[in-house]
C-alpha atoms as a PDB file:
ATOM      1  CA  UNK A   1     103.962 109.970  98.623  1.00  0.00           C
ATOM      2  CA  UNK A   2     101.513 108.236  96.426  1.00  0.00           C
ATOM      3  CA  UNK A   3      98.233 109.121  98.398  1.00  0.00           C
ATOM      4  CA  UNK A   4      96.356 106.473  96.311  1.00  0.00           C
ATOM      5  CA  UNK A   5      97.336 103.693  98.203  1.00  0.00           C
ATOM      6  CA  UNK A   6      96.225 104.819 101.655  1.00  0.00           C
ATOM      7  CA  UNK A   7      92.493 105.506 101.159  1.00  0.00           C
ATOM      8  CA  UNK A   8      89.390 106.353 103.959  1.00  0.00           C
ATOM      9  CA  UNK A   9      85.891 104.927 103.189  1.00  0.00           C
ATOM     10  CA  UNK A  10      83.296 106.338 105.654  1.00  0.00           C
ATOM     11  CA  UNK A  11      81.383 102.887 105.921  1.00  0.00           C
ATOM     12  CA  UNK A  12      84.539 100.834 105.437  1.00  0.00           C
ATOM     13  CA  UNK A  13      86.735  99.545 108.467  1.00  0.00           C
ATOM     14  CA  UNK A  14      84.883 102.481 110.313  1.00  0.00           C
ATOM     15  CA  UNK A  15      86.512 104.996 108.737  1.00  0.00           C
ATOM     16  CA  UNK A  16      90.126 103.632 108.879  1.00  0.00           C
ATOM     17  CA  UNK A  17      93.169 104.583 106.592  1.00  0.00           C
ATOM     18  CA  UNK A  18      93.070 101.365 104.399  1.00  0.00           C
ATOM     19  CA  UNK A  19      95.420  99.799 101.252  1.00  0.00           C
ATOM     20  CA  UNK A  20      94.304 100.663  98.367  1.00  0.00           C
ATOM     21  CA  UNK A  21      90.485 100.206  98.927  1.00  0.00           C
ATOM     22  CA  UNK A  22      90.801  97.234 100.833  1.00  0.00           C
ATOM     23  CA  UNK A  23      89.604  95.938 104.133  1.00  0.00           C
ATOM     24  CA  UNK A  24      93.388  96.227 104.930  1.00  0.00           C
ATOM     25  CA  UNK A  25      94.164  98.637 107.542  1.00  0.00           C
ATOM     26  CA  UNK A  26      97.728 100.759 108.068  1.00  0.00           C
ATOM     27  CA  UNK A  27      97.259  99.793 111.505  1.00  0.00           C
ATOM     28  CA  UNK A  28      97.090  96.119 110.522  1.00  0.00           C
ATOM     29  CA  UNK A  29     100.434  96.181 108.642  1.00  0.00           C
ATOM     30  CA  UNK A  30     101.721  98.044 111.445  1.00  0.00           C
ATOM     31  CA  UNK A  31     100.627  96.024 114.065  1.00  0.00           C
ATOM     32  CA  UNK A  32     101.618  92.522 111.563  1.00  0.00           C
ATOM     33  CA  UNK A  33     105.037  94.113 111.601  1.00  0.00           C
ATOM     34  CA  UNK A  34     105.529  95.074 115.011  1.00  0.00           C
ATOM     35  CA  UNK A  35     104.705  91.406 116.081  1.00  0.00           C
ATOM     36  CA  UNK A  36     108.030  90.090 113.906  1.00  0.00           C
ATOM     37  CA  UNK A  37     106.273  89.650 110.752  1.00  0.00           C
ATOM     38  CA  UNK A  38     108.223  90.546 107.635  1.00  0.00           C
ATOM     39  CA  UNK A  39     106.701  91.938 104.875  1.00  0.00           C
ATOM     40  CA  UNK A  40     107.193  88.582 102.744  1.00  0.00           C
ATOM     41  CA  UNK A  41     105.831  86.482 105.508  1.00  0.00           C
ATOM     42  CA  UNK A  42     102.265  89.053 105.241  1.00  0.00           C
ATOM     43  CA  UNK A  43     102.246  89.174 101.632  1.00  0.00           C
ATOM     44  CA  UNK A  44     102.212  85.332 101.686  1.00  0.00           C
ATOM     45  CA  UNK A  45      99.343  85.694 104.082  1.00  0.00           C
ATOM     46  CA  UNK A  46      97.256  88.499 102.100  1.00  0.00           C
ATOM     47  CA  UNK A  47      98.820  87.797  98.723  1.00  0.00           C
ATOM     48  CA  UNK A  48      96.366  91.481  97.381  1.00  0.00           C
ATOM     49  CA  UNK A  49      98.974  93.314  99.186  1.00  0.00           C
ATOM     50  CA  UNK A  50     102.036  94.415  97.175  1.00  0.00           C
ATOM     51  CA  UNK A  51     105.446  95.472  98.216  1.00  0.00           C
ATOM     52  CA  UNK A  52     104.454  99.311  97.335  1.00  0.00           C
ATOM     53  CA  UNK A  53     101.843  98.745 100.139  1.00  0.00           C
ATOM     54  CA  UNK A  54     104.498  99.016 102.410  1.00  0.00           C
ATOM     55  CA  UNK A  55     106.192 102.226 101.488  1.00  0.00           C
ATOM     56  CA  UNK A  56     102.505 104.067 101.298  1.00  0.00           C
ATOM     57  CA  UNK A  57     102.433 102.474 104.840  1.00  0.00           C
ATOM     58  CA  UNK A  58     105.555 103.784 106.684  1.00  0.00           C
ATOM     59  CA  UNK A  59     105.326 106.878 105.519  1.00  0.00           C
ATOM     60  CA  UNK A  60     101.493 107.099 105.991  1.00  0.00           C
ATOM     61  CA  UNK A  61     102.358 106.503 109.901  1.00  0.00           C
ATOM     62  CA  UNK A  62     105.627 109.255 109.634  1.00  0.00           C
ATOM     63  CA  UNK A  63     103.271 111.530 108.421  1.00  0.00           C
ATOM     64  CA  UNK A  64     100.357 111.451 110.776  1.00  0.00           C
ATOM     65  CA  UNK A  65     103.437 111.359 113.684  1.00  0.00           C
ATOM     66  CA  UNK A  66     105.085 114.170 112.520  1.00  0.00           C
ATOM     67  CA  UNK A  67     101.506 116.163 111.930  1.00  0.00           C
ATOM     68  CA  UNK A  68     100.768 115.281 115.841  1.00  0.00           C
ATOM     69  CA  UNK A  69     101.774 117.220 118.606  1.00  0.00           C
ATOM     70  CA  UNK A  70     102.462 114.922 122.102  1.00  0.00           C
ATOM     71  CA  UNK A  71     102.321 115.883 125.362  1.00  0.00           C
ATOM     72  CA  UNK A  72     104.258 114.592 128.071  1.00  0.00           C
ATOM     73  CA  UNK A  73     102.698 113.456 131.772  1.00  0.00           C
ATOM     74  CA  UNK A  74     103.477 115.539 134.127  1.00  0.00           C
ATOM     75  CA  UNK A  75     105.388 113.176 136.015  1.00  0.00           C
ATOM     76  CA  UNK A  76     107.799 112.032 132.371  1.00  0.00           C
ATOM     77  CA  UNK A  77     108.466 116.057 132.264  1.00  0.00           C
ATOM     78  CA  UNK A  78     109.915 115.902 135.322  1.00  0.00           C
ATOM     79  CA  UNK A  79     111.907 112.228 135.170  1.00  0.00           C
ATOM     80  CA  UNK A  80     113.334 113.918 131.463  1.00  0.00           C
ATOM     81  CA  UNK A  81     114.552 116.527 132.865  1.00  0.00           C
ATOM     82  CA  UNK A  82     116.634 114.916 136.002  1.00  0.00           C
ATOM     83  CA  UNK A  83     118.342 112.933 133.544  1.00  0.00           C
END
């Protein structure tokens, strides 16, 4: 993964894992995407961004998942299981 693109600035975005430096959040990609933008239709809208951008992105977010343990509810345990 090319850790350079993903960088955390203490007084920057409060902390956030940004592009490159930028005011540019991995949770505003994420979000831009998950509303039905593509990632032509963003970098036409923040033209800084570059298709690497992307790649740092997704596999900025699989890594943080994958490093995360999740719990269940109580109640989800239970619904899982009956199925």
């Amino acid at each position: 993964m090319d850790d350079a693109r993903i960088t955390v600035e203490a007084g920057k975005r409060s902390g956030q894992p940004c592009i490159r430096g930028m005011r540019i959040t991995v949770w505003d990609v994420l979000g831009w995407l998950a509303a039905g933008k593509t990632e032509d239709q963003i970098i036409d809208d923040y033209p800084e961004l570059e298709k690497d951008d992307f790649r740092a992105v997704y596999e900025y977010a699989a890594r943080l998942g994958r490093d995360r343990r999740f719990e269940l509810p109580t109640s989800s345990r239970a619904k899982s299981k009956a199925c």
